[in-house]
Every structure is written in C-alpha cells, then in structure tokens.
N, C-alpha and C. Protein backbone atom coordinates (compact mmCIF):
# COMPACT_ATOMS: atom_id res chain seq x y z
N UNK A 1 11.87 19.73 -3.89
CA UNK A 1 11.64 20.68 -2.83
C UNK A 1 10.22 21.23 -2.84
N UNK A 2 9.48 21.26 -3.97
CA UNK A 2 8.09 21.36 -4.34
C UNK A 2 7.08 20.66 -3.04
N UNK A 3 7.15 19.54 -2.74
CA UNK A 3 6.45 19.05 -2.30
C UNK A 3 6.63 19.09 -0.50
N UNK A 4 8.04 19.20 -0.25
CA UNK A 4 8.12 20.06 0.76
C UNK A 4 7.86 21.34 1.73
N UNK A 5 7.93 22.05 0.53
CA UNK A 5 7.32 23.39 0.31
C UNK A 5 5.93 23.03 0.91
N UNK A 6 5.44 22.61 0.11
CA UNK A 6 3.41 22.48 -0.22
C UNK A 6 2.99 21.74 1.04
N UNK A 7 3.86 21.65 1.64
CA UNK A 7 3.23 20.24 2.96
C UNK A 7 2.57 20.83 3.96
N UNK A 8 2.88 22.47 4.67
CA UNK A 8 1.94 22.78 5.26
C UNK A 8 0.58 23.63 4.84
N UNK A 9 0.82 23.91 3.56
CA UNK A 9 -0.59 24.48 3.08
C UNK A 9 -1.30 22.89 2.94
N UNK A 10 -0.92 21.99 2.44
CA UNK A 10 -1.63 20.73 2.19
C UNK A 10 -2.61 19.84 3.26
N UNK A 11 -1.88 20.44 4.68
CA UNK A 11 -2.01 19.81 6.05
C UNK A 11 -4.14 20.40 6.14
N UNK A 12 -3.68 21.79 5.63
CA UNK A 12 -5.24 21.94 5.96
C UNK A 12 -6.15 22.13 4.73
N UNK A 13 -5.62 21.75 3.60
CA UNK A 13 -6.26 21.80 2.55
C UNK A 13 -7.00 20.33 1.82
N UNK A 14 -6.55 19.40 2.20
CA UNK A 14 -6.26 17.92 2.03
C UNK A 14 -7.07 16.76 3.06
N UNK A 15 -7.93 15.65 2.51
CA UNK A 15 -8.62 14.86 3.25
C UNK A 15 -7.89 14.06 3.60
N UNK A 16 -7.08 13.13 2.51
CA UNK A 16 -6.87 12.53 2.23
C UNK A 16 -5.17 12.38 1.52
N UNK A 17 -3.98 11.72 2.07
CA UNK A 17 -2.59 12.03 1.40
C UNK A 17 -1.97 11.03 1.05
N UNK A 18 -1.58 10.00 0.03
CA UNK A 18 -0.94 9.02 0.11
C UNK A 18 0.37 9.79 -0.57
N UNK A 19 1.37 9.26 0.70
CA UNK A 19 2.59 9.20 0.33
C UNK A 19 3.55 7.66 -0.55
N UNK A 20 3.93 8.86 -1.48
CA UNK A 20 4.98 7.88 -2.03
C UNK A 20 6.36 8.65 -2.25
N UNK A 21 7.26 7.63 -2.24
CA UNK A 21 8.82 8.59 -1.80
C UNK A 21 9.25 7.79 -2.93
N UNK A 22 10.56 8.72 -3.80
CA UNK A 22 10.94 8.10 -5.06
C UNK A 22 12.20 7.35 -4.92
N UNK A 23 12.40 7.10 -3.84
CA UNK A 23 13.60 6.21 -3.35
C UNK A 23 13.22 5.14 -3.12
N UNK A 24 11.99 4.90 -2.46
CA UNK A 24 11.79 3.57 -2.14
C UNK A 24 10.70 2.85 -3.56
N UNK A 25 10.34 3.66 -4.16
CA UNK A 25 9.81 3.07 -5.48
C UNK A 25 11.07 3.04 -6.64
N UNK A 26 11.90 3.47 -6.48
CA UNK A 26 13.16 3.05 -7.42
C UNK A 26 13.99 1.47 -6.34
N UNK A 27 13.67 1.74 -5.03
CA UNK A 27 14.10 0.50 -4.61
C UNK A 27 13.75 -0.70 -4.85
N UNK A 28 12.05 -0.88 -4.89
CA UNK A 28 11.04 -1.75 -5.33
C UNK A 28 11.96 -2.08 -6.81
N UNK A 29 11.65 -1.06 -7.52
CA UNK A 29 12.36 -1.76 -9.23
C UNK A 29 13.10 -2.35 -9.07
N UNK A 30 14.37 -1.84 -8.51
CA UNK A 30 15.40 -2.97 -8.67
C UNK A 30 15.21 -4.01 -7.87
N UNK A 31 14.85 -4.11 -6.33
CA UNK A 31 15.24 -5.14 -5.88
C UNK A 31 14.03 -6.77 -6.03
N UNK A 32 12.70 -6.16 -6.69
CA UNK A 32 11.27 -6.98 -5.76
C UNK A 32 11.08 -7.19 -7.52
N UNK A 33 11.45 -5.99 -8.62
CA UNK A 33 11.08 -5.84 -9.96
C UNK A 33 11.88 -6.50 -11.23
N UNK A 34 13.29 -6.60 -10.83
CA UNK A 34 14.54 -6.73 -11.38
C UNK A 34 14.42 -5.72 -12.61
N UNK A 35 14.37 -4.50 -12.54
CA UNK A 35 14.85 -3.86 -13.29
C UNK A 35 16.45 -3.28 -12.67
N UNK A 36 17.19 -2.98 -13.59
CA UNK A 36 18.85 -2.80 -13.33
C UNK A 36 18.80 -1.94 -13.27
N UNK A 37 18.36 -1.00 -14.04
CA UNK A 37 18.55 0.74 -13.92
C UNK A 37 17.30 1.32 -14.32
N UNK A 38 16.15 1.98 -12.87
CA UNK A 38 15.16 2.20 -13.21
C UNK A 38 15.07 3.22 -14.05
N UNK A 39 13.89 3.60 -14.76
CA UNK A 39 13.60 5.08 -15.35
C UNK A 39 12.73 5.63 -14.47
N UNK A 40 12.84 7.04 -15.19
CA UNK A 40 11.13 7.56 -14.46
C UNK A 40 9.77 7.07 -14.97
N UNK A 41 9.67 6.68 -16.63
CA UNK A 41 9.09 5.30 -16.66
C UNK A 41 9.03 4.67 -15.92
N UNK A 42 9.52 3.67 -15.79
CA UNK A 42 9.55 2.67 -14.51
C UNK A 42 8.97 3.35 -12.91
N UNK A 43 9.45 4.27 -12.79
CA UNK A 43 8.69 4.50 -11.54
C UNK A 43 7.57 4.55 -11.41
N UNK A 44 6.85 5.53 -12.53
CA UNK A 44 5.43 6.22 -12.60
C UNK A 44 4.85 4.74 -12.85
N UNK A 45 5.37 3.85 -13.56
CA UNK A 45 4.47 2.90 -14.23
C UNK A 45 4.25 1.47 -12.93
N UNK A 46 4.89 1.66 -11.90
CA UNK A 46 4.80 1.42 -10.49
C UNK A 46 3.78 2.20 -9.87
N UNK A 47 3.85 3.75 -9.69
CA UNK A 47 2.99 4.45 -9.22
C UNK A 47 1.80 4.42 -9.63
N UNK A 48 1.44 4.57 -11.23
CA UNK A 48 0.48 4.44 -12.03
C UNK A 48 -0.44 2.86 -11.41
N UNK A 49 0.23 1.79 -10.91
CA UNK A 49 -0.31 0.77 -10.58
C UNK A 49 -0.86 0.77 -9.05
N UNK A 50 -0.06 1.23 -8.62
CA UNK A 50 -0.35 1.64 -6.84
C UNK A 50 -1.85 2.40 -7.00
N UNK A 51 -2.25 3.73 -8.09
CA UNK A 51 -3.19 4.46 -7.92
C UNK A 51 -4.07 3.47 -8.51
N UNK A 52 -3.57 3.16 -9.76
CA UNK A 52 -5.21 2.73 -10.09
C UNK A 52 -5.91 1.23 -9.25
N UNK A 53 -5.00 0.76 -8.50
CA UNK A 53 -5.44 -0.01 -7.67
C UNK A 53 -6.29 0.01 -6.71
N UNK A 54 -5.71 1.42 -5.75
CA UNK A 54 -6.26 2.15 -4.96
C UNK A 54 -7.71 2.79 -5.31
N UNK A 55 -7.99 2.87 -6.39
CA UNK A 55 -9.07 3.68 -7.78
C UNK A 55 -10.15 2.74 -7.84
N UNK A 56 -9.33 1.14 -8.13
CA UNK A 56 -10.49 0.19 -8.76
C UNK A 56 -11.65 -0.12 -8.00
N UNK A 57 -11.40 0.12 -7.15
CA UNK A 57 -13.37 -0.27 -6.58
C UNK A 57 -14.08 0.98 -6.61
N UNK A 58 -13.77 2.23 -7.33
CA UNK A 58 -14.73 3.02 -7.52
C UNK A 58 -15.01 2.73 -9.32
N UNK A 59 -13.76 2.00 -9.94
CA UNK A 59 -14.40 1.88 -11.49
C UNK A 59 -14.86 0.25 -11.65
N UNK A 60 -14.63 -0.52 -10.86
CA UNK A 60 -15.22 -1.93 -11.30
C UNK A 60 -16.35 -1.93 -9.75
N UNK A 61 -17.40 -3.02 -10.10
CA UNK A 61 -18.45 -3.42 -9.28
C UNK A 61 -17.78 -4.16 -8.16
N UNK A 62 -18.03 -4.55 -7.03
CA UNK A 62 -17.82 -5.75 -6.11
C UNK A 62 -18.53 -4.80 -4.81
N UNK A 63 -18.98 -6.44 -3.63
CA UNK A 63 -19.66 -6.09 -2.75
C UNK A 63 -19.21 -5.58 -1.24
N UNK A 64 -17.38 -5.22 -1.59
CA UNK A 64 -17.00 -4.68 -0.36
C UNK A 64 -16.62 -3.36 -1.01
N UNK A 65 -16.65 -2.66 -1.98
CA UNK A 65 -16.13 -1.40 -2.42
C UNK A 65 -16.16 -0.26 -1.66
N UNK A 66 -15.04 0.39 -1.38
CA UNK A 66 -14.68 1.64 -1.09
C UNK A 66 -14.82 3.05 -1.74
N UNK A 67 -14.49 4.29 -1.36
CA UNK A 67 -14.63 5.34 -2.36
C UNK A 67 -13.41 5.99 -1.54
N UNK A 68 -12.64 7.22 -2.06
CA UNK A 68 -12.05 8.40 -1.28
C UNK A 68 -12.41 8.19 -0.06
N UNK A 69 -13.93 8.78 -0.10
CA UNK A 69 -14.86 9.49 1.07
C UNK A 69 -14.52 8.25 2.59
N UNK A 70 -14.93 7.09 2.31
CA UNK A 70 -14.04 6.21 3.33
C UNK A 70 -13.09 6.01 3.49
N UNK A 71 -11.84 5.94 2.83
CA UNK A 71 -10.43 6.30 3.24
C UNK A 71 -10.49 6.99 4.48
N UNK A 72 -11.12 8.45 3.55
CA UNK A 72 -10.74 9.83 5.17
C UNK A 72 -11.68 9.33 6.03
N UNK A 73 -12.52 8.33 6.20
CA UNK A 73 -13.41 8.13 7.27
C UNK A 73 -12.92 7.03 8.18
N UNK A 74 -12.51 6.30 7.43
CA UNK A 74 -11.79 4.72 8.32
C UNK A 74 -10.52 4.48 8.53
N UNK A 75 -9.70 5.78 7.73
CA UNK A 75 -8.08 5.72 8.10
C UNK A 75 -7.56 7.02 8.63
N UNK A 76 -7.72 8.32 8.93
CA UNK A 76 -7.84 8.84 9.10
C UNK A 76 -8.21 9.80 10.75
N UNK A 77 -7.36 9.20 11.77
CA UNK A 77 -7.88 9.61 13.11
C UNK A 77 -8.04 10.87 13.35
N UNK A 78 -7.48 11.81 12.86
CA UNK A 78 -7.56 13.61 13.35
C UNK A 78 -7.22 14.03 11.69
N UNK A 79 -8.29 14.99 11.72
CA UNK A 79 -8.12 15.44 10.44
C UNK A 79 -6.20 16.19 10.04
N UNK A 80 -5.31 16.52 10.54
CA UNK A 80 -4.23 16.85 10.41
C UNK A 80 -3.31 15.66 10.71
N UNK A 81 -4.06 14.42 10.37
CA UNK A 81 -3.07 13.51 10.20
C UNK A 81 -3.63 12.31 9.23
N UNK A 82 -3.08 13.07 8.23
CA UNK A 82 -4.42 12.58 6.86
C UNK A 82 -3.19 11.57 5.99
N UNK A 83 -1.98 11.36 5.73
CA UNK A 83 -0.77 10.96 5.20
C UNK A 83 -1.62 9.49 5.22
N UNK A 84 -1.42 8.94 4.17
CA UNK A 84 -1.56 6.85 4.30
C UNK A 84 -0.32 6.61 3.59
N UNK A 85 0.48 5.73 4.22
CA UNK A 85 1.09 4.86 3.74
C UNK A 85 1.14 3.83 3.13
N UNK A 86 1.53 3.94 1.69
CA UNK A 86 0.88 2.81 0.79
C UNK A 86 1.89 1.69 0.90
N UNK A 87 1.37 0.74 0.55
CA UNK A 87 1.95 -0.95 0.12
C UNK A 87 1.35 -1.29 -0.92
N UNK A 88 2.43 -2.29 -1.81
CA UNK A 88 1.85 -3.04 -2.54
C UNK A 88 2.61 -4.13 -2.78
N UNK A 89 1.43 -5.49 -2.96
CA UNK A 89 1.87 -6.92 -3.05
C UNK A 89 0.87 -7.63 -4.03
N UNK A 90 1.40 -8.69 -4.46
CA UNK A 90 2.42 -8.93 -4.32
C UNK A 90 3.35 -8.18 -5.36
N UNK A 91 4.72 -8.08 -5.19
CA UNK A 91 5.57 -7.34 -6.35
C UNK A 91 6.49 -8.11 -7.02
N UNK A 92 6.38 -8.73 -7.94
CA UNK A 92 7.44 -9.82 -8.34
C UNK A 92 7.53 -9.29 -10.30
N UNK A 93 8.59 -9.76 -10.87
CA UNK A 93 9.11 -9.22 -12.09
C UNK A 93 8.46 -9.82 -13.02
N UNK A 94 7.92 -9.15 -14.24
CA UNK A 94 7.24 -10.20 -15.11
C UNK A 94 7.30 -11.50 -15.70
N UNK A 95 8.71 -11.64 -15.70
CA UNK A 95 9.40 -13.03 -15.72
C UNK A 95 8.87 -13.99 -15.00
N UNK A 96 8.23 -13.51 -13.60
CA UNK A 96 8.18 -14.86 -12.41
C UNK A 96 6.36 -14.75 -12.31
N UNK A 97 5.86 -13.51 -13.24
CA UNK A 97 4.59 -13.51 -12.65
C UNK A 97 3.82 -15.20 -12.90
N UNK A 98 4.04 -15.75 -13.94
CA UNK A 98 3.06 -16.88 -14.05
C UNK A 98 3.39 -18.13 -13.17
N UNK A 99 4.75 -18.14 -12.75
CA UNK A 99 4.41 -18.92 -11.82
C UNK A 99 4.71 -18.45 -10.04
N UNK A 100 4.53 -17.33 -9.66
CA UNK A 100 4.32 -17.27 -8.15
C UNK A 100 2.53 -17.36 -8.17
N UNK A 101 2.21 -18.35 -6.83
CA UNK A 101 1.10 -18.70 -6.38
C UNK A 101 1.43 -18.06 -4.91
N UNK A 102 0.44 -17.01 -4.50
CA UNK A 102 0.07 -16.47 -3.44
C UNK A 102 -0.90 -16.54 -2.33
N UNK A 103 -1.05 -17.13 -1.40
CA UNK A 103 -2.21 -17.04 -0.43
C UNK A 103 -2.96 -15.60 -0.02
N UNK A 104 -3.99 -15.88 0.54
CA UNK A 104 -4.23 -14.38 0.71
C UNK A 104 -3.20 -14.15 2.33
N UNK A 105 -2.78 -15.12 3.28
CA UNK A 105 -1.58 -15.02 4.44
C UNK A 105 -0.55 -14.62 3.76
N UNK A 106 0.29 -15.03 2.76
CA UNK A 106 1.21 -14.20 2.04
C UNK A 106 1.27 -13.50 1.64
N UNK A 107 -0.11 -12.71 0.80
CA UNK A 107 -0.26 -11.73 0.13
C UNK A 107 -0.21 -10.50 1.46
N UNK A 108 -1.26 -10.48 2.24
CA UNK A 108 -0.94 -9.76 3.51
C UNK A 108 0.27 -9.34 4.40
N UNK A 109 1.08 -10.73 4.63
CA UNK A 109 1.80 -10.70 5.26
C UNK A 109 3.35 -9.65 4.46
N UNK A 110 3.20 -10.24 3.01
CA UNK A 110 4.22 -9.02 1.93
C UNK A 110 3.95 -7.52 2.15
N UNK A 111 2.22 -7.19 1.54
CA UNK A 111 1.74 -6.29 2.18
C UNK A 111 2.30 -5.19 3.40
N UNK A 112 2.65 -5.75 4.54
CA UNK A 112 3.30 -5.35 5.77
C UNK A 112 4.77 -5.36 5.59
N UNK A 113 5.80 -5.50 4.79
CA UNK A 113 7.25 -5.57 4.86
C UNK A 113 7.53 -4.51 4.12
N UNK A 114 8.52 -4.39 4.78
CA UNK A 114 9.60 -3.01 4.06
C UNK A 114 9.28 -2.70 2.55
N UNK A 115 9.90 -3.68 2.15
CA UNK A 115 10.64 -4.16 0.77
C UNK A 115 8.89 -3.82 -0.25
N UNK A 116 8.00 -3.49 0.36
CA UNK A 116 6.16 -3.77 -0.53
C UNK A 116 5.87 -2.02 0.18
N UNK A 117 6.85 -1.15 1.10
CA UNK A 117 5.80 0.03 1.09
C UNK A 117 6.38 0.98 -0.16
N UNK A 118 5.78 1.80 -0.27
CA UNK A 118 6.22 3.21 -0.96
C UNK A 118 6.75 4.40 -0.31
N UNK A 119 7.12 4.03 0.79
CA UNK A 119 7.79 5.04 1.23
C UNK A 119 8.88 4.36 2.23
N UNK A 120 10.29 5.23 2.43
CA UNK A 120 11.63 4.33 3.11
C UNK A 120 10.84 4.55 4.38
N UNK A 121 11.10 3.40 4.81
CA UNK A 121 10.38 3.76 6.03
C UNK A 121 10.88 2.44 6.89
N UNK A 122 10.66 2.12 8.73
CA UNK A 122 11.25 1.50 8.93
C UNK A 122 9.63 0.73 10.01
N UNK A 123 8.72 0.22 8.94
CA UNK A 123 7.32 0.24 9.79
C UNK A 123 7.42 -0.66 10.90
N UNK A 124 8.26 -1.66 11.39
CA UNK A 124 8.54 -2.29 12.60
C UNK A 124 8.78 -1.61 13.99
N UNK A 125 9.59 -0.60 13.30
CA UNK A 125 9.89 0.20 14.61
C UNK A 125 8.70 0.90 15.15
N UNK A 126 6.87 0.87 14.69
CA UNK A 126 6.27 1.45 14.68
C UNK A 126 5.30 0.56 15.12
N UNK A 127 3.47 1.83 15.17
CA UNK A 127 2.73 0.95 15.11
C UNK A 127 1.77 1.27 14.24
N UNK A 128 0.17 0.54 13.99
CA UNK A 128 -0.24 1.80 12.89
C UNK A 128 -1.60 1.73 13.59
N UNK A 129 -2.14 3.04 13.45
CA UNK A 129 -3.58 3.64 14.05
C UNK A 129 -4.23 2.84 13.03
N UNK A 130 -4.16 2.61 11.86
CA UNK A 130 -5.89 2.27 11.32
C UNK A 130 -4.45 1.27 9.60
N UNK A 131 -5.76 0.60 9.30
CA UNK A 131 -5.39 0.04 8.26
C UNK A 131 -6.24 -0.52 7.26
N UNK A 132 -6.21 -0.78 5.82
CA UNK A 132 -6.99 -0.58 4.88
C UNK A 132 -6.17 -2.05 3.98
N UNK A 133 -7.08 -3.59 4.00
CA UNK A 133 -6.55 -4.02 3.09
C UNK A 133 -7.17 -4.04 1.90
N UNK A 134 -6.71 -4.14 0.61
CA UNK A 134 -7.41 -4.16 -0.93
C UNK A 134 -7.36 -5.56 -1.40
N UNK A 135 -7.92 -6.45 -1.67
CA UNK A 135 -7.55 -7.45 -1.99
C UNK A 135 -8.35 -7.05 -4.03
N UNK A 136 -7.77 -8.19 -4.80
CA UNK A 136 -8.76 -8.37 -5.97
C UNK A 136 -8.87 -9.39 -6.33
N UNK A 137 -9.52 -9.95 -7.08
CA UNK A 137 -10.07 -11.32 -7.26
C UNK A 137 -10.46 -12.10 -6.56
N UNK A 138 -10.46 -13.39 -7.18
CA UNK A 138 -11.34 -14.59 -5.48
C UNK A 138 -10.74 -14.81 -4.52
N UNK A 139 -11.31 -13.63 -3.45
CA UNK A 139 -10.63 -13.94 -2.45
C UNK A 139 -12.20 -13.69 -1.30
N UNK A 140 -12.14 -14.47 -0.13
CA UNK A 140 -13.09 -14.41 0.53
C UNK A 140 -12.94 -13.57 2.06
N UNK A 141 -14.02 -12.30 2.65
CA UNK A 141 -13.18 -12.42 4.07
C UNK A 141 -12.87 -12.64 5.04
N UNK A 142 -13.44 -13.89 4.47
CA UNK A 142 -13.30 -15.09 6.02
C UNK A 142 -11.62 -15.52 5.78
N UNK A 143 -11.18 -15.68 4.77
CA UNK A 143 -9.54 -15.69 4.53
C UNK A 143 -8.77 -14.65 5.08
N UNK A 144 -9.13 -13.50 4.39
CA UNK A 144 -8.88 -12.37 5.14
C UNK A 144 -8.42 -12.09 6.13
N UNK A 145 -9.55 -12.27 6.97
CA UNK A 145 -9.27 -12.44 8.42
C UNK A 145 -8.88 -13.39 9.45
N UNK A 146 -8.73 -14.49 8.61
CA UNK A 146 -8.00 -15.30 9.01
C UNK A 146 -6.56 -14.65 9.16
N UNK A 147 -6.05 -14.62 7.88
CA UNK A 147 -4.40 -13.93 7.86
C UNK A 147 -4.34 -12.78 8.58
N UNK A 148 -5.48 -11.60 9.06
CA UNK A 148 -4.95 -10.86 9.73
C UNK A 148 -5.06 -11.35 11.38
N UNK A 149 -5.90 -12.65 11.28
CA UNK A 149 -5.72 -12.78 12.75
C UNK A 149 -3.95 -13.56 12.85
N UNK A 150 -3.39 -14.47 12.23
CA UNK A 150 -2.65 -14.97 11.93
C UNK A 150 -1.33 -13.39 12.36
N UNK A 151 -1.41 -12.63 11.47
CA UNK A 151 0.22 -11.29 11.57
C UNK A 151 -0.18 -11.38 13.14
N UNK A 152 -1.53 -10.81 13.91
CA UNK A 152 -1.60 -10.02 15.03
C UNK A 152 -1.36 -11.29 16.21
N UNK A 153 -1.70 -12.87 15.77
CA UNK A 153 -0.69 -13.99 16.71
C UNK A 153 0.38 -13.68 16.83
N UNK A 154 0.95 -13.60 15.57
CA UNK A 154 2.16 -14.16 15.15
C UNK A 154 3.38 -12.92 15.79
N UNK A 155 2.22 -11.54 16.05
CA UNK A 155 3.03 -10.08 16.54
C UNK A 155 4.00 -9.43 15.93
N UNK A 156 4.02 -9.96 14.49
CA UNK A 156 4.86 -9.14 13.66
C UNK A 156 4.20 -7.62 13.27
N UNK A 157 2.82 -7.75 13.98
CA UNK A 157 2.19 -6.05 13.22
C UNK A 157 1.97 -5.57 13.86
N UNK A 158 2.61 -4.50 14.47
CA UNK A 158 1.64 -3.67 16.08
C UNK A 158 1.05 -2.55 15.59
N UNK A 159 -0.42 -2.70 16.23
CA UNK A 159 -1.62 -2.05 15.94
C UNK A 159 -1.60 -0.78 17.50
N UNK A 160 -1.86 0.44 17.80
CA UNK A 160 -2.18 1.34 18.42
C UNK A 160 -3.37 0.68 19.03
C-alpha cells in the first residue's frame, strides 16, 4: 500500500518511473524461469537484472550509450507521465541458457510480449507513445532496425 500511497507525491517529484509489479515478476519465474515456487530472492534477483541492465551503458563504454537524463528526454512525452514500462528478453531458465540462439527479430519481437514485461499488463490492447530498445553485445543497428521495421509490417506493435 506504500507505493500506492507515494504515487501522487511521486507524480511531481519524479523524472523518471519504471514500473515493476510483483505479480508479473513472480509470473516470469515460474512460467519463462522454471522456478516452482518463487522467493523474494528470486524476484529481486530478476529485478536486480532488469536494473542493472537498464544501468549498463552508464557503467560499461559503447557508442550508442544512454544515461537517466535521456530516458526522461526520449521516453517521456509530458512531464506527469513519466511511468516506463519495462521488458526483458530474452528470459529463459539456466538450464536452456547455452543452448537458445536468438536473433536480434526474436530478441525484439520477445521484448514486446506479455509473458517479457514487468508489469500485468495487457500491451496489445494498447499503443505506446515512445520506446527504448537496449540491446548488448554484437549486435548492429542496421539489424535493429531491420526487426523493428519487421514488428511495425508485421502490425503486431501499435505505435501512437
């Protein structure tokens, strides 16, 4: 109820909000993670990965890096509608990590599904004002944009 509470002092105190809901990150465990019965371990150590992901191009080098300060600048349409909705992909159980092989079209396209946001949410029924992909490692963004031209053919993603 804490965080309920805090939501309209936050509205004008706040640049920047990523939501995460603890239902749909206990959903992730079990269903994308195969854990059987998550902990709060398990959650945070989900969450813990979502942030420092979100983090890493302000602590490692590369030539498309982000900070905070662009978040609230490139996602962000009216300052009182500061909330981002996070995703993360790919999400698969440590068991399967060595052998799933991902494209950066798959990696994206997971990215966008239910089952990869952090919050219950039903993002089809929707559309989204602005969007932010993270990629890491060799990936180029001429690929990139390939796959996002690829979702916006294909009309599984409606953009505002």
């Amino acid at each position: 109820y804490n965080t309920l509470l805090a939501t309209h002092y936050y509205m004008d105190h706040t640049d920047v909000s990523v939501c995460i809901d603890n239902e749909a990150a206990y959903t992730i465990c079990k269903g994308s993670l195969d854990v059987q019965k998550p902990s709060y371990r398990d959650l945070n150590a989900l969450i813990g990965q979502v942030s420092s992901s979100l983090t890493a191009s302000m602590r490692f080098g590369g030539a498309l890096n982000v900070d905070i300060a662009e978040f609230q600048t490139n996602l962000v349409p009216y300052p009182r509608i500061h909330h981002i909705l996070a995703s993360y992909a790919p999400l698969s159980a440590r068991k399967n990590e060595k052998y799933d092989n991902f494209s950066v079209t798959d990696l994206t396209s997971n990215a966008f599904k239910r089952q990869s946001m952090l919050v219950k949410c039903q993002p089809e029924m929707g559309a989204y004002m602005s969007c932010c992909l993270m990629f890491r490692g060799d990936i180029v963004p001429r690929d990139v944009n390939q796959a996002v031209a690829h979702m916006k053919n294909q009309k599984t993603v409606r953009f505002v």
